[in-house]
Protein backbone atom coordinates (compact mmCIF):
# COMPACT_ATOMS: atom_id res chain seq x y z
CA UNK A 1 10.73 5.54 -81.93
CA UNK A 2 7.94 5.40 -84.47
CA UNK A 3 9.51 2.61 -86.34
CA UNK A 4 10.07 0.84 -82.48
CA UNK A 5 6.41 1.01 -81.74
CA UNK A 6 5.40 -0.04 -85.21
CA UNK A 7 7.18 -3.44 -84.85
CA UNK A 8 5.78 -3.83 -81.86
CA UNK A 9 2.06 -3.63 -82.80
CA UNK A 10 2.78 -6.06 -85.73
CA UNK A 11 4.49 -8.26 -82.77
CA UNK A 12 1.31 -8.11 -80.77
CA UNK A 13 -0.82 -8.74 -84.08
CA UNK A 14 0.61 -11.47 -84.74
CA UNK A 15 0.19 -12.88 -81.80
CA UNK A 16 -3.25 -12.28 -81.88
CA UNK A 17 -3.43 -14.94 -85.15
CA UNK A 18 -1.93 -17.64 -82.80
CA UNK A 19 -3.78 -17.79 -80.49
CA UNK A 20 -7.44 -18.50 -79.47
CA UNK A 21 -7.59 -19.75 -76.28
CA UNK A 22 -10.14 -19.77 -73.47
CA UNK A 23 -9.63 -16.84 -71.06
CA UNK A 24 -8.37 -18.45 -67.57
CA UNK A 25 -11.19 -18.12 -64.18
CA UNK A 26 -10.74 -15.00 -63.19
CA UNK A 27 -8.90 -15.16 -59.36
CA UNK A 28 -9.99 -11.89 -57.39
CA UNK A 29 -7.24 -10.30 -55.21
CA UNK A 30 -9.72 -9.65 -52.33
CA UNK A 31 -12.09 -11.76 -52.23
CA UNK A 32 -13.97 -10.18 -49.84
CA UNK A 33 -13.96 -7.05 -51.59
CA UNK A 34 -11.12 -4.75 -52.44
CA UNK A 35 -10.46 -1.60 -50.30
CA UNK A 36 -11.99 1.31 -51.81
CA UNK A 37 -14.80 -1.03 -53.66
CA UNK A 38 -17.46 -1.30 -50.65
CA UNK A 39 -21.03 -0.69 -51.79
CA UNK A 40 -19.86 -0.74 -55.71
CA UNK A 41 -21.30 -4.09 -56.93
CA UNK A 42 -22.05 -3.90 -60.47
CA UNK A 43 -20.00 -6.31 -62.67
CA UNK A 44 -17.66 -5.60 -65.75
CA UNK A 45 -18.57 -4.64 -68.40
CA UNK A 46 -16.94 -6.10 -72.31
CA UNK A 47 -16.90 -5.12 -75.46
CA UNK A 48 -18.17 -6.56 -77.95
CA UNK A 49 -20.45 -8.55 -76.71
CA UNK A 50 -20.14 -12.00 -76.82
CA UNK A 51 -17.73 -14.81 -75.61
CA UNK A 52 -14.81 -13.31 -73.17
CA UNK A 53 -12.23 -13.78 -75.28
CA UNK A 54 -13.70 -12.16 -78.05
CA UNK A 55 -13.42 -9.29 -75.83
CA UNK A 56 -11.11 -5.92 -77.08
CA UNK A 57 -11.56 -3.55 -73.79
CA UNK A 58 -13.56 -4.27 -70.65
CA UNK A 59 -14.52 -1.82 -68.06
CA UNK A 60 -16.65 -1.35 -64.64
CA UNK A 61 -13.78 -2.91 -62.39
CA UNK A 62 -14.89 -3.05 -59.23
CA UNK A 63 -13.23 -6.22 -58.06
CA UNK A 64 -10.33 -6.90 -59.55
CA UNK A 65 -8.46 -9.95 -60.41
CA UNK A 66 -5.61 -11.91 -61.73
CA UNK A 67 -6.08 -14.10 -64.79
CA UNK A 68 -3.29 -16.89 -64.68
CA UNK A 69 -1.73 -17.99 -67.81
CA UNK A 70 0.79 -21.04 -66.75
CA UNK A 71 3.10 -22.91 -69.10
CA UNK A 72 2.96 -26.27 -69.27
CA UNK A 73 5.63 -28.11 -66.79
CA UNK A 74 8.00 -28.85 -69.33
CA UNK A 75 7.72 -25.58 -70.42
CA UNK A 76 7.99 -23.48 -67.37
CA UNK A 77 11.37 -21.59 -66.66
CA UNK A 78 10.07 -20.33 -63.25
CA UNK A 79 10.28 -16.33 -64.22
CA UNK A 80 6.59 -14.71 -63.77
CA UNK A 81 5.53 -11.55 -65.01
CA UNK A 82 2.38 -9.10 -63.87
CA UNK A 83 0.55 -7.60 -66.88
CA UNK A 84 -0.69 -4.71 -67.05
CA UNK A 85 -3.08 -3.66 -70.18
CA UNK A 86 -3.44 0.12 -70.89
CA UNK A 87 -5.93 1.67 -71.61
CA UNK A 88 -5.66 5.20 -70.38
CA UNK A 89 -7.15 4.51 -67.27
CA UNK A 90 -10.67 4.48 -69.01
CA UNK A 91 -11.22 0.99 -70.09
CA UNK A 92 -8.37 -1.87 -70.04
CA UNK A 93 -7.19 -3.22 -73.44
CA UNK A 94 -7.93 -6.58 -72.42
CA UNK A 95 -7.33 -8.55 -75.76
CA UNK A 96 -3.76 -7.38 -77.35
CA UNK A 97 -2.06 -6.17 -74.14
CA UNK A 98 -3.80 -8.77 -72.13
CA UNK A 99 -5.23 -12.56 -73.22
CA UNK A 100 -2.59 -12.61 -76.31
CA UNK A 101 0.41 -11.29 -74.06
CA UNK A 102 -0.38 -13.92 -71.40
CA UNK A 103 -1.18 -16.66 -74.06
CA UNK A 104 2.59 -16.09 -75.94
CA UNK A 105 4.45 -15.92 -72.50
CA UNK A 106 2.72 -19.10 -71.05
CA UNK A 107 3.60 -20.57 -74.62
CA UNK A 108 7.13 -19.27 -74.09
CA UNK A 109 7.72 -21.08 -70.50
CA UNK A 110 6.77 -17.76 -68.90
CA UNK A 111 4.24 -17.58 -66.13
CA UNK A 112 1.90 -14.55 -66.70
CA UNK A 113 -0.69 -12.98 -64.96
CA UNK A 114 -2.79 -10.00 -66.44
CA UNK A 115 -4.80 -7.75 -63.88
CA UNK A 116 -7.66 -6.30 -64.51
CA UNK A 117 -7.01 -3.27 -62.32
CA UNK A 118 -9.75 -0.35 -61.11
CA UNK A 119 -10.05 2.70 -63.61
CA UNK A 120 -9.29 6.04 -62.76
CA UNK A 121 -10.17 7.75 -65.20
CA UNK A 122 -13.85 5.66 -66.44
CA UNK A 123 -16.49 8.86 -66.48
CA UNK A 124 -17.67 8.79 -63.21
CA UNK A 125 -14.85 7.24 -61.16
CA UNK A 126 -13.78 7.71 -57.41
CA UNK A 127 -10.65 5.57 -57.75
CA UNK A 128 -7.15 7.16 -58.53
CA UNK A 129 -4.24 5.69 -60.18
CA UNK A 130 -1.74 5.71 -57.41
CA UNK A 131 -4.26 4.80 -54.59
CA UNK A 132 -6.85 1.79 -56.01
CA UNK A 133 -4.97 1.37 -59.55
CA UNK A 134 -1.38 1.47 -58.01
CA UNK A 135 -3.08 -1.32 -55.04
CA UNK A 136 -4.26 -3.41 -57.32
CA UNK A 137 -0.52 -4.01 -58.78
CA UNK A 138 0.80 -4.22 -55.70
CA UNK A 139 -1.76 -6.81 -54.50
CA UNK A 140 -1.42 -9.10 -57.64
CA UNK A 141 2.79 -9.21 -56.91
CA UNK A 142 2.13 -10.46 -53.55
CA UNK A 143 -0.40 -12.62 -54.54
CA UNK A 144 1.93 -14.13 -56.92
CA UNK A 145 4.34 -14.50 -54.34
CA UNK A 146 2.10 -16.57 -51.79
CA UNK A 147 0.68 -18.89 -54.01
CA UNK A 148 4.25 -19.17 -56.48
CA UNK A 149 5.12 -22.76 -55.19
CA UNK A 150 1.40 -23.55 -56.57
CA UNK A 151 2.10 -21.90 -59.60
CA UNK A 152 5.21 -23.13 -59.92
CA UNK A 153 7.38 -19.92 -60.41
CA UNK A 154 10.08 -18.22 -58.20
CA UNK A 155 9.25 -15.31 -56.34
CA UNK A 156 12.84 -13.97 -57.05
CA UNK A 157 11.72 -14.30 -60.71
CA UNK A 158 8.64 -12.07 -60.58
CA UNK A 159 8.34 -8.84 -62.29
CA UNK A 160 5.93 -6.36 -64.11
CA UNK A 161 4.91 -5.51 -67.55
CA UNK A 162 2.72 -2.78 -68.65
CA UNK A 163 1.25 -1.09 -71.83
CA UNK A 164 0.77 2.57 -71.95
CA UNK A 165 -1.41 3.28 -68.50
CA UNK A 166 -0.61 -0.31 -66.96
CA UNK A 167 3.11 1.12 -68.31
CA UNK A 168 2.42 3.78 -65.82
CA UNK A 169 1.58 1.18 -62.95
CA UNK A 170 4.49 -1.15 -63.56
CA UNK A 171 6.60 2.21 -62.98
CA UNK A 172 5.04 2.85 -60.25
CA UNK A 173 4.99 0.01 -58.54
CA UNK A 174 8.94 -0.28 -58.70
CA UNK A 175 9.05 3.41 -57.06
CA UNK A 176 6.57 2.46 -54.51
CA UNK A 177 7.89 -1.18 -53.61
CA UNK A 178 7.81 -2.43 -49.73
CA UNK A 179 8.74 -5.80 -48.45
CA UNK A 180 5.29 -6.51 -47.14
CA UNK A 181 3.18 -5.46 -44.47
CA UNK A 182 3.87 -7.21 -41.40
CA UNK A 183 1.31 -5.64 -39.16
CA UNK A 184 -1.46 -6.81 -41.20
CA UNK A 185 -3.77 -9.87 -40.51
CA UNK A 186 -3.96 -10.96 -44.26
CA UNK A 187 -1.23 -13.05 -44.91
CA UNK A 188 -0.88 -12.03 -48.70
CA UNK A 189 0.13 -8.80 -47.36
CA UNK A 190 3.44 -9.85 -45.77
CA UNK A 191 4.78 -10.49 -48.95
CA UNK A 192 6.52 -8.42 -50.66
CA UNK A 193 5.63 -6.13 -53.70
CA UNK A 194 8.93 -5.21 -55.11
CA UNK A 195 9.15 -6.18 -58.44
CA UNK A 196 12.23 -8.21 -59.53
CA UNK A 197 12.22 -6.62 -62.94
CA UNK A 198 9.91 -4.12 -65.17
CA UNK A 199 9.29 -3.66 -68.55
CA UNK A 200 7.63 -0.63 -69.67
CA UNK A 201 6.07 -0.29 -72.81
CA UNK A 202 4.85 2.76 -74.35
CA UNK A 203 4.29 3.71 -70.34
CA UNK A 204 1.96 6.85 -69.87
CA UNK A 205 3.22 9.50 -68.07
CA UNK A 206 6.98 8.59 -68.68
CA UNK A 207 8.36 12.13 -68.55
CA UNK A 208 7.65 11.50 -64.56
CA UNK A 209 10.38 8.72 -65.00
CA UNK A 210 13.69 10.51 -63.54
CA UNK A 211 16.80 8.54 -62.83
CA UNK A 212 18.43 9.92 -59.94
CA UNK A 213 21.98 8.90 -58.09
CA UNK A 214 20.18 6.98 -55.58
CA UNK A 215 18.09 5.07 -58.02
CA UNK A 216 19.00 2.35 -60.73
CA UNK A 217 18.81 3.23 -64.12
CA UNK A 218 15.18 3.20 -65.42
CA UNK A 219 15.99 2.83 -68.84
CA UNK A 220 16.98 -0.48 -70.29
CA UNK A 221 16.80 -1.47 -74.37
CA UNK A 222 13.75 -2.68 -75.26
CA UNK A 223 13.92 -5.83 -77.28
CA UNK A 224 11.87 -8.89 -78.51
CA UNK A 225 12.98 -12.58 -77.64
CA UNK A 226 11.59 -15.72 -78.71
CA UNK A 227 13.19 -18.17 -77.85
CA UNK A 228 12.87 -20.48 -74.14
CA UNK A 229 13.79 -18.71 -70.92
CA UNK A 230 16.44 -20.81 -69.44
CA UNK A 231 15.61 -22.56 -66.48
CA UNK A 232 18.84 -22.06 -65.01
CA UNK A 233 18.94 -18.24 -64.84
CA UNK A 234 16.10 -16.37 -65.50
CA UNK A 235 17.84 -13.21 -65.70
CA UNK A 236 18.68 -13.59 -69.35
CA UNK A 237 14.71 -12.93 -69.86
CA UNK A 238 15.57 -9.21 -70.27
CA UNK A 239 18.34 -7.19 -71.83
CA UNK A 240 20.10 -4.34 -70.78
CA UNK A 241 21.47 -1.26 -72.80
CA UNK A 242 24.78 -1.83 -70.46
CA UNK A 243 27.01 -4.08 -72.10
CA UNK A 244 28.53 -5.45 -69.66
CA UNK A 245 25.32 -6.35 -67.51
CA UNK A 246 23.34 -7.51 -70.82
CA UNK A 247 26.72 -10.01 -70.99
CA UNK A 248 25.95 -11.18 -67.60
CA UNK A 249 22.29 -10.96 -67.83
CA UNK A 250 21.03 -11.48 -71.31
CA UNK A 251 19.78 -14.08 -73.70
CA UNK A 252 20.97 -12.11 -76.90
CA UNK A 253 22.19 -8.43 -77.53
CA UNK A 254 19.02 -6.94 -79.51
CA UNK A 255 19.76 -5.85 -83.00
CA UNK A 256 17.20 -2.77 -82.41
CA UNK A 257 16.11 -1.08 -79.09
CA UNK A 258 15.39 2.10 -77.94
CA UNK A 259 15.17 3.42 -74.27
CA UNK A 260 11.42 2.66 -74.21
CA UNK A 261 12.16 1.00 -70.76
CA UNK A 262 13.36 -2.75 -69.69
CA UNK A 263 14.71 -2.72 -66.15
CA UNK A 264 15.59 -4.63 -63.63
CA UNK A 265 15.02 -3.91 -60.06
């Protein structure tokens, strides 16, 4: 496990080294103010000062957003992912689980779209994680969904990855799923927020993650690919420790892998 998380820090360090891009316009997933917000109107906060994307944690999320990070046309394999940063529900860290995951997935052909989701746990918060924090996710997969032939992705291709707290909301979000909201006036919310696949890593709270007969395995090898996503069948974007399903499914059979948590809904 150590040696599992180890390589992936170095993974997400080197990322870091390649890229340097600007940070995308934030898109806000209410516009007219998120549920649960009204009244709060003070803006985010980053550290350390300076340009955005010199920024390591951000906090103060009162209205949160989306930041889109779309591969090029040639590029782009049609699979989009929500990503979560962690954080432990205190601040969000925004640069290596956030700008550097979306940059390498755009890069990769991989549509990606990191939320900066309200904080539970930030000294003085009223929000909780599976009211505000868990709405958030939900909101940015059906957001996704309504504007995907914009973005150019399939909204059978759409699923969630989080880091240590957003770990937690990806989880959550695939235990909480509906297939929209029909009775509401907002058309965003009559999509649906089921996530077509999750990838958990390092989630928070995991020992709440119980496979039961009625539910799917949670648990799926963790791996790193870099290669292209196939246009053809995004499915091969994540592996499974099955080996019959990663056959059917995967891109390659990782040499290492633990069950730190890639599933498929």
């Amino acid at each position: 496990m150590k040696k599992l998380i180890a390589m992936v820090v170095v993974m997400l360090s080197v990322i870091s080294t390649l890229h340097a891009a600007d940070v995308p316009r934030a898109i806000l997933l209410w516009p007219n103010g998120a549920p649960g917000s009204e009244g709060k109107t003070t803006p985010e906060i980053g550290k350390p000062e300076g340009p955005e994307r010199n920024f390591t944690n951000i906090t103060n999320v009162h209205n949160p957003s989306i930041l889109a990070y779309l591969p090029t046309k040639e590029k782009a394999s049609g699979v989009a992912v929500i990503v979560l940063p962690g954080g432990g529900h205190r601040n969000l860290a925004i640069a290596h689980e956030g700008y550097n995951v979306g940059e390498w997935l755009a890069d990769h052909g991989i549509a990606a779209f990191v939320v900066k989701y309200r904080l539970a746990r930030e000294p003085g918060s009223s929000y909780k994680i599976e009211v505000e924090a868990l709405a958030d996710t939900q909101r940015a997969i059906r957001l996704v969904r309504n504007r995907a032939k914009e973005w150019n992705v399939n909204p059978d291709a759409l699923g969630v990855m989080g880091f240590s707290a957003g770990g937690e909301l990806a989880y959550m979000a695939c235990m909480k799923m509906d297939s929209g909201i029909e009775s509401r006036a907002d058309a965003i919310d009559h999509e649906s927020a089921k996530p077509n696949f999750q990838a958990l890593i390092y989630p928070g709270t995991s020992g709440k993650i119980v496979p039961t007969r009625i539910r799917r395995r949670f648990f799926w090898r963790a791996g790193i690919w870099i290669g292209r996503t196939s246009r053809r069948d995004w499915r091969r974007f994540i592996c499974a420790s099955n080996r019959s399903a990663c056959r059917r499914n995967c891109i390659f059979t990782p040499k290492w892998g633990t069950d730190l948590g890639w599933h498929r809904s």
